[in-house]
Every structure is written in C-alpha cells, then in structure tokens.
Protein backbone atom coordinates (compact mmCIF):
# COMPACT_ATOMS: atom_id res chain seq x y z
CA UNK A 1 16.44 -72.66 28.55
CA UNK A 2 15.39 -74.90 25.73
CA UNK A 3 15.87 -72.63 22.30
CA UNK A 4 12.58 -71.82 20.73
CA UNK A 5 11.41 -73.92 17.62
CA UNK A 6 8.43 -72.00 16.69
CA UNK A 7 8.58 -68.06 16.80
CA UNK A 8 5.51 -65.49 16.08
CA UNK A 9 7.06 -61.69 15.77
CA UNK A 10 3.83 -59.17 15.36
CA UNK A 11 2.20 -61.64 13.27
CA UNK A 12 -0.84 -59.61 11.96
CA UNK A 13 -3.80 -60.58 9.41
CA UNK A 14 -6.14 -58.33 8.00
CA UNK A 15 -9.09 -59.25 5.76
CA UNK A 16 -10.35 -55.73 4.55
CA UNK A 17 -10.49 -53.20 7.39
CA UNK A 18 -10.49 -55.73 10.05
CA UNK A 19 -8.17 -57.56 12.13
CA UNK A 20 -8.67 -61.10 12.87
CA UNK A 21 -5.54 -61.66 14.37
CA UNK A 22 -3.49 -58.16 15.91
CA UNK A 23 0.36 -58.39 17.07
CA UNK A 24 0.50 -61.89 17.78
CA UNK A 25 3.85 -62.77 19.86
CA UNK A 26 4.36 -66.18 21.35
CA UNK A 27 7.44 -68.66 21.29
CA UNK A 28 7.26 -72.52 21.71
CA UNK A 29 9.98 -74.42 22.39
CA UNK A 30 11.39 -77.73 22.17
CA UNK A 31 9.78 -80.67 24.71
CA UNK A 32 6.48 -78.71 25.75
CA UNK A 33 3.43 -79.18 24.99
CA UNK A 34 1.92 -75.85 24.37
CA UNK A 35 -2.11 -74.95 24.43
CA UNK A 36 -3.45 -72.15 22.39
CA UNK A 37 -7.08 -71.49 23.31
CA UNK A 38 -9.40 -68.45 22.85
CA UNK A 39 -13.48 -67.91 22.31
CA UNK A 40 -15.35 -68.19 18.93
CA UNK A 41 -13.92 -65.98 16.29
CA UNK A 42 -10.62 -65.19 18.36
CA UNK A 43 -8.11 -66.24 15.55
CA UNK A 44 -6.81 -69.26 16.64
CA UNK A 45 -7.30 -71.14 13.77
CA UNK A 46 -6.86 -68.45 11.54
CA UNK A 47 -3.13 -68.32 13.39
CA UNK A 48 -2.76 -71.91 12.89
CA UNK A 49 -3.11 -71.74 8.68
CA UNK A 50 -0.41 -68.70 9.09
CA UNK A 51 2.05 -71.15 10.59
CA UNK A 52 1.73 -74.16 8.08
CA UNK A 53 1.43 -71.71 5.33
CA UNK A 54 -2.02 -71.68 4.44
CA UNK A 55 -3.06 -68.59 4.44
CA UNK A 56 -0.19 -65.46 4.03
CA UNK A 57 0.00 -63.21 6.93
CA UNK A 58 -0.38 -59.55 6.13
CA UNK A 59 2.58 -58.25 8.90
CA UNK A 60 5.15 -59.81 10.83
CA UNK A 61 7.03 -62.89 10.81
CA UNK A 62 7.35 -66.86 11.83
CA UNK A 63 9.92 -68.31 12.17
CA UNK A 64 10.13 -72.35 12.87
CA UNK A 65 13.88 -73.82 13.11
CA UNK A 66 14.87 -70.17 12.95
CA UNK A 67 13.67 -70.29 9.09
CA UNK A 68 11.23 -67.57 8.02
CA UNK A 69 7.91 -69.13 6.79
CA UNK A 70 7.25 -66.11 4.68
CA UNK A 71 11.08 -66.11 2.95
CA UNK A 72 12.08 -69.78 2.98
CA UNK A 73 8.30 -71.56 2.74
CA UNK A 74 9.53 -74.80 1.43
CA UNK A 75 12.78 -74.95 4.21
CA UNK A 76 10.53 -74.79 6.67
CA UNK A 77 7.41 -76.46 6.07
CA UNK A 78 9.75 -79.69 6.62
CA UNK A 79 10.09 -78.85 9.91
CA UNK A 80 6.46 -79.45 10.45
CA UNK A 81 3.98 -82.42 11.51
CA UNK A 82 0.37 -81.41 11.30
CA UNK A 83 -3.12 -82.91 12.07
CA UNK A 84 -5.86 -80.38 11.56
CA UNK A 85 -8.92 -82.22 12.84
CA UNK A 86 -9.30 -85.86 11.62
CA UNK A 87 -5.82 -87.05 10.19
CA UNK A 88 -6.44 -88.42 6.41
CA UNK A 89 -5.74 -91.73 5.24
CA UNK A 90 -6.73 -94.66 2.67
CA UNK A 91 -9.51 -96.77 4.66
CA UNK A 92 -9.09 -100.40 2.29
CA UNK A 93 -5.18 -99.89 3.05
CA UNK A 94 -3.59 -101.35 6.01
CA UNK A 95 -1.99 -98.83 8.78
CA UNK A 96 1.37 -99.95 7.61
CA UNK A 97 0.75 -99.39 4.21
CA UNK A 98 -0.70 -96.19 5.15
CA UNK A 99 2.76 -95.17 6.54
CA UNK A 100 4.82 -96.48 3.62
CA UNK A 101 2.91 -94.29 1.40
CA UNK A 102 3.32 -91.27 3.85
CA UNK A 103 6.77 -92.10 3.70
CA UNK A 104 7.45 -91.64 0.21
CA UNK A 105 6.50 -87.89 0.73
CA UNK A 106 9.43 -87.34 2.70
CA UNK A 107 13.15 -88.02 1.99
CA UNK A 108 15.29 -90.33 4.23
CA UNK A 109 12.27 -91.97 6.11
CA UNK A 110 13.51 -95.38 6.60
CA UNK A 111 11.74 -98.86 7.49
CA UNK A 112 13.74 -98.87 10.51
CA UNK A 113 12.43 -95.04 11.27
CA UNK A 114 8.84 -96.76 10.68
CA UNK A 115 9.14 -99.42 12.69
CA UNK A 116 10.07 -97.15 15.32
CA UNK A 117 7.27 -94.48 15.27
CA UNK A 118 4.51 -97.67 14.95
CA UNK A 119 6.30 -99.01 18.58
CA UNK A 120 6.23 -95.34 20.04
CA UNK A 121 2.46 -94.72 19.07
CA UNK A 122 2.08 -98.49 20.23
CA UNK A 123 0.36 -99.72 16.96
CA UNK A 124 2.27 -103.10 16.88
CA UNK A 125 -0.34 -105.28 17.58
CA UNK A 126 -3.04 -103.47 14.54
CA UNK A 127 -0.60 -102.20 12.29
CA UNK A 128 -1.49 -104.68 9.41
CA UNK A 129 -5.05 -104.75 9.77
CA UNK A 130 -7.34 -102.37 7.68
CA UNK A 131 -7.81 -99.02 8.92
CA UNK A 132 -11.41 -99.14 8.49
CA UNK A 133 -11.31 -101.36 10.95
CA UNK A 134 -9.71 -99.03 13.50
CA UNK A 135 -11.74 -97.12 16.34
CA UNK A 136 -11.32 -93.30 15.83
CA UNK A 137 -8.62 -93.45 18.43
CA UNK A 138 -6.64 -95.51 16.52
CA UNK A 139 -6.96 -93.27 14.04
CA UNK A 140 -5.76 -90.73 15.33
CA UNK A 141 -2.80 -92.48 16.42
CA UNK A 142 -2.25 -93.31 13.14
CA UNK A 143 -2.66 -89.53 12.10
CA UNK A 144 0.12 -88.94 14.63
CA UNK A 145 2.51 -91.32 13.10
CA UNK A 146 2.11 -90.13 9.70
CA UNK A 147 2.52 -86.42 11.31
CA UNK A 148 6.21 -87.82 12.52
CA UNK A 149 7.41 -90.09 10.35
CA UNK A 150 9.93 -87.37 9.08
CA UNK A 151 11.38 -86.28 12.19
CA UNK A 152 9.95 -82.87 12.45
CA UNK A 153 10.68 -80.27 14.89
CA UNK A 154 7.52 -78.77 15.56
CA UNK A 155 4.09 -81.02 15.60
CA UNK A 156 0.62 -79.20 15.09
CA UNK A 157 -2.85 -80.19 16.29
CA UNK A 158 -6.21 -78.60 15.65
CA UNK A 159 -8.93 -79.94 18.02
CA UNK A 160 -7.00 -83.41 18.39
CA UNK A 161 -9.94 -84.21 20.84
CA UNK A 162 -12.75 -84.06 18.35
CA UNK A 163 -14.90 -87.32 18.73
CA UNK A 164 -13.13 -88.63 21.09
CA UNK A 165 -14.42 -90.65 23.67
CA UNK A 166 -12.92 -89.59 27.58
CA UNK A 167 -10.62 -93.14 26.77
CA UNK A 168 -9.34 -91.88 23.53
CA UNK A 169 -8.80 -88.61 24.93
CA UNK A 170 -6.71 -89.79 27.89
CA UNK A 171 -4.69 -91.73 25.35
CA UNK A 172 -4.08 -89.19 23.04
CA UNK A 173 -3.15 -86.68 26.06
CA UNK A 174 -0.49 -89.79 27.01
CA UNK A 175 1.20 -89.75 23.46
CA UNK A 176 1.52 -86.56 23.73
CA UNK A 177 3.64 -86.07 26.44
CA UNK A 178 5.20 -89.38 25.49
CA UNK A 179 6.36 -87.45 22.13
CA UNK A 180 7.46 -84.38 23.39
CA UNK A 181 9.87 -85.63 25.83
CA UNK A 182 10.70 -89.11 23.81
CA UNK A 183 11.28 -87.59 20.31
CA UNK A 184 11.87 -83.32 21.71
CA UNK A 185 9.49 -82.28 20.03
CA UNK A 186 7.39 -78.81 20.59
CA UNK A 187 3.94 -79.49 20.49
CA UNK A 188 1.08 -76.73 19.97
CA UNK A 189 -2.24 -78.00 20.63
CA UNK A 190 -5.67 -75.85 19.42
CA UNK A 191 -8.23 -77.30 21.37
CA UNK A 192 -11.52 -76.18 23.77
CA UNK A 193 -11.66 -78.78 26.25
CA UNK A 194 -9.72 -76.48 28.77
CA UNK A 195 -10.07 -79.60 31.62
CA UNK A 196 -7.94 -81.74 29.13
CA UNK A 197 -5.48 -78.52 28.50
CA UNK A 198 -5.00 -78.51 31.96
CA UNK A 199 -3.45 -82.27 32.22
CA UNK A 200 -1.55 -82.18 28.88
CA UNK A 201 -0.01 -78.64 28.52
CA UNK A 202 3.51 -76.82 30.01
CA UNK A 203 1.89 -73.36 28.63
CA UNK A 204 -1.47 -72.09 27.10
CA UNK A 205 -1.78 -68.73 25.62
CA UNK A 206 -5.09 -67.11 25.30
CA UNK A 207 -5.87 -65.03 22.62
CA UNK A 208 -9.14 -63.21 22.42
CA UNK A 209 -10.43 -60.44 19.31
CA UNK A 210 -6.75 -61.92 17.83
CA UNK A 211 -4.88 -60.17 20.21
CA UNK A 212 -2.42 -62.19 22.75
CA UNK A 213 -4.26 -61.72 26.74
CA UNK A 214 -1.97 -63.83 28.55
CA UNK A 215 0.80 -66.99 28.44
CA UNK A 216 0.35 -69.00 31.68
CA UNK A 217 2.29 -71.94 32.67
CA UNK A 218 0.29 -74.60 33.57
CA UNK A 219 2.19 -75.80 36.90
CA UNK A 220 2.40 -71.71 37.98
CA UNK A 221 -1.61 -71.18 37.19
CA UNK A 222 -2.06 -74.00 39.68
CA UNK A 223 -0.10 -72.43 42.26
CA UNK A 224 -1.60 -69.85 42.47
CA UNK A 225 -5.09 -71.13 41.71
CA UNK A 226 -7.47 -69.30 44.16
CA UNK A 227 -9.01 -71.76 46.81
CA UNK A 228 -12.43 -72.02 47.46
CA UNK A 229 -14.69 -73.54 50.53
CA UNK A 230 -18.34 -75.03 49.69
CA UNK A 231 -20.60 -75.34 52.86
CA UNK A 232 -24.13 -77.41 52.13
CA UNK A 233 -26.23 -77.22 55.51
CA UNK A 234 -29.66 -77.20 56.69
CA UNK A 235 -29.95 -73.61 57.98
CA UNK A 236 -28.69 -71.68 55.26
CA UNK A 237 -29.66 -68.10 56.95
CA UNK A 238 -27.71 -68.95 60.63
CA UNK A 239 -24.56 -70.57 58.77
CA UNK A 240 -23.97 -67.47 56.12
CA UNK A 241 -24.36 -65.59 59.41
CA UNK A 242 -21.79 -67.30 61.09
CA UNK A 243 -19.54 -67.20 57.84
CA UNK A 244 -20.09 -63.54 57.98
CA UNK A 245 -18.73 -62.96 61.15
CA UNK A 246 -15.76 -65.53 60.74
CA UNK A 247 -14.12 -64.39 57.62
CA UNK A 248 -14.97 -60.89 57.94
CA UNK A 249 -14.74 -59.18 54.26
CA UNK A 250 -14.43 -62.27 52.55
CA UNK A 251 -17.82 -62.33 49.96
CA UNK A 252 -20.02 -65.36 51.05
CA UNK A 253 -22.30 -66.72 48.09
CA UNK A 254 -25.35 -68.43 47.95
CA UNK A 255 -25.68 -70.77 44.93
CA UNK A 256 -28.10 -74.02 44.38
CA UNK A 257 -28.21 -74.85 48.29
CA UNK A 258 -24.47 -74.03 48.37
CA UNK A 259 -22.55 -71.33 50.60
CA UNK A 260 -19.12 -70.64 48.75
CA UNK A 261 -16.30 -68.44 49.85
CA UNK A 262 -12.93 -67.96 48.36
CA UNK A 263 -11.07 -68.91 52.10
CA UNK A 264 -8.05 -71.21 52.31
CA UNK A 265 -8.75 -74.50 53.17
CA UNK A 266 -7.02 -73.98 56.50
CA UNK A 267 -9.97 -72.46 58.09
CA UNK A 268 -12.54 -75.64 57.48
CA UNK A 269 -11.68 -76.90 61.19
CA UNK A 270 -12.84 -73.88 62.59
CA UNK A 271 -15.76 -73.03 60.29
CA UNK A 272 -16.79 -76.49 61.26
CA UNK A 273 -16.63 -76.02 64.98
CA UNK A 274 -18.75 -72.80 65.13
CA UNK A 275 -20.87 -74.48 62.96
CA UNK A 276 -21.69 -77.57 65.15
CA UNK A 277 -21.55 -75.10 68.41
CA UNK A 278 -24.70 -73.35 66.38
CA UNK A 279 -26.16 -76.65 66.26
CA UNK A 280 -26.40 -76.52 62.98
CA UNK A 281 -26.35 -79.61 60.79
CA UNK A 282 -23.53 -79.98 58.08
CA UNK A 283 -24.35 -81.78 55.04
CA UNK A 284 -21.06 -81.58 53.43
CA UNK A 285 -17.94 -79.07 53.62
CA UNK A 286 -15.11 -79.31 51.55
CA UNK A 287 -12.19 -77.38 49.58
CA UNK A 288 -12.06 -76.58 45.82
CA UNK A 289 -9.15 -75.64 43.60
CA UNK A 290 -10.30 -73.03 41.05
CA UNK A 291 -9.34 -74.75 37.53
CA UNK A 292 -7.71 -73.20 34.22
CA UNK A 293 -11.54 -73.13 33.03
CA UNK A 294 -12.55 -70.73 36.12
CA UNK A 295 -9.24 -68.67 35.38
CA UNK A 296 -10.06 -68.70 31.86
CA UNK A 297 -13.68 -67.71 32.19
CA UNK A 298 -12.43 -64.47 34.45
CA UNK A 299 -9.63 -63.76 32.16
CA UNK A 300 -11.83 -63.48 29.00
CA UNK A 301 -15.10 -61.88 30.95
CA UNK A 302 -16.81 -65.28 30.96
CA UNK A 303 -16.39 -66.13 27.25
CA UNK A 304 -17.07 -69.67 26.15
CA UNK A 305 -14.50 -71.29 24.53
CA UNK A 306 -14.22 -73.15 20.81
C-alpha cells in the first residue's frame, strides 16, 4: 500500500464552546485523487485552512511527509501545492512569465522543471500570450502549474470547479488524474459537484457537523450501488398492481408518471412480459444505477451539499 502523504490524527477546532470540526481522522496517500465533501457549515473548509496552516487547530495533529504542521510549519508547508478557488496571477504578464515569477518563490525550480510542467498542463501553444487573454480554464491550468512548479507532495484544491463551464470541468477532471499518476502526487479535492467527484476521485470522505461519517472508495460505492427499475406506462393503477404481485415486498413508488422499484435489472424481461400479457402499453422501462449523489443524500439525511 502506497504510504500516506497527508495524515489528520483527532484534528479538532473549537471557536468558543463549539466545535466546527470534532475528531477528524483521514489519510491520503500518494497517486489518488481524494474528495472531501460535506453540507453547508460541515467544516470542510475550515479543515482545509488547518492543513495549509491558516488557521491553528485547537487538538490533534497533521502530519504531511510525516512532518507535523503544528511543530515543523515551515518543513512542511513545502510539501504543499494549493489553489483555493481562483488561482492568482498578474493579468498584463504572460503565462510564462507568470511561472518564472512563481518560481523564484521556491528553491531549485529550474527552466527545464518549467518547461516540463507547461507540456504536462499542455500550455505550449498559449504560454507566451497574456493571461488576460486566457479563458478561465486556462486559468486554472495555469493555477495548477504554479501549484507544482516545486515538486510538492501533496496538491490542494478548494472548489477547483467554480465557473467552470462542463468543458473546463472535464479538462480539469483530466489533469487531474493526469497529475496524480504522472507526477505521484496525492490530490485532495473540496468540491460540491458530487457527479464530477464521482469521475475524478479514488476516495471521498464525508464529513457532516465536523465530524468524519464515512470514507468510500469510489470504484467499491459503485459496486455496490443499489439498482433501480423505472416503468412509464399508460395504466399506472393495473401495472403497480402487477409490480406488486411480482416482486413481492419490494416498495413500488409512484413519482411524476414514473413507477420505480429498487429490483435488479435482471427481472426487466419478465416485468415486461406480464406487462404486455396485461395488455398494457409500455412507454419506456429501463435500469438505473443509484449515483454517489443518491448515496450521499441517504448518508447525510438528504442534506444538500456546498
């Protein structure tokens, strides 16, 4: 198993009497891409400033490269690439020059390292231009660039997605993986478009009230994502009666025109059969998989997510 880069050990913050984040214990480690989502006011961002040093935690420890944030601040901060929100950089200056002056933040970043990180993010062709010329998307590209010019371990995104259009998005989503297996990099990735979580992360961890509900891996959730059948007909009455009697306990609902059962997709040849032998006419029938958003929404009790 890959060792971890990035370790949270009963991280804890307190403001007054209250907890906004409680016993927070996650790991991520080197080559994933790793989703940390949770409703309004759950302590996800509050989590993220912990872990580049923002804001001091009030209990427990992180640890990135094995080097305490809290003892060795400076040590490990250079372990870290961040973009919270939109990445900043000069507008008049070129994307090149943008880099060059990132560069000189960091100790032995070298043309050739440059060079190398504007072919990975494929910027070749608009590196020399002006950035305010470039499309958000580029942007952001840019943003990532800057975030790895020194070679860090871990890299940190806060709502990458924001503003993106669904091109940009699927871009960005591509980099990412392209980064995490190309360079090793762990990846954490704060974001609330669950559908887009679903394509780009290994693991997400939900957090909800600050406390740590549940680490799923991605591939495992869809496994043993619960299946679904959604029956439109004519006679809605007669075919939920027929349902009835053909999956037995399985709950039928009724939803918008819809009859929907959670039934393996195994049993749509035979629904269909007894429905036609009814006479009854079939407007559409298919099978659903239930996505990371359903699971989420039943693992939180329906909370939305931001």
């Amino acid at each position: 198993m890959e060792k971890s880069v990035l370790e949270l050990r009963d991280v804890t913050k307190k403001i007054g009497m209250k907890r906004i984040v409680d016993q927070l214990n996650f790991d991520v480690r080197a080559g994933e891409v790793f989703g940390f989502l949770g409703p309004n006011g759950a302590g996800k961002t509050t989590t993220i400033r912990m872990i580049v040093g923002l804001i001091s935690m009030s209990k427990g420890e992180i640890y990135i490269k094995g080097v305490s944030v809290r003892q060795q601040f400076e040590l490990a901060m250079t372990h870290i690439g961040a973009i919270v929100e939109n990445p900043e950089m000069y507008k008049f200056l070129t994307g090149y020059q943008n880099l060059i002056h990132c560069a000189r933040r960091h100790s032995g970043v070298t043309k050739e390292r440059i060079d190398e990180v504007v072919k990975l993010l494929g910027l070749q062709n608009r590196i020399h231009e002006k950035v305010k010329r470039y499309s958000l998307g580029m942007r952001q590209r840019l943003g990532l660039a800057q975030a790895i010019l020194h070679r860090p371990s871990l890299l940190i995104l806060d709502e990458p997605t924001n503003g993106l259009d669904p091109a940009g998005i699927r871009e960005l989503r591509d980099y990412l993986r392209k980064l995490a297996k190309e360079e090793g990099l762990a990846v954490i990735v704060s974001s609330h478009l669950l559908s887009e979580m679903e394509l780009m992360c290994d693991r997400v961890a939900i957090i909800q009230a600050g406390k740590l509900i549940d680490i799923q891996s991605v591939q495992e959730a869809r496994k043993h994502a619960q299946s679904k059948i959604r029956i439109m007909v004519q006679d809605m009455i007669a075919a939920k009666q027929i349902l009835e009697t053909a999956l037995g306990a399985i709950p039928i609902v009724e939803s918008d025109g819809v009859l929907e059962a959670a039934a393996d997709p195994s049993v749509i040849p035979h629904i269909a059969k007894l429905l036609v032998h009814a006479e009854i006419d079939i407007l559409g029938i298919h099978a659903v998989q239930q996505t990371l958003e359903d699971q989420f929404l039943e693992i939180t009790g329906g909370e939305s997510v931001v």
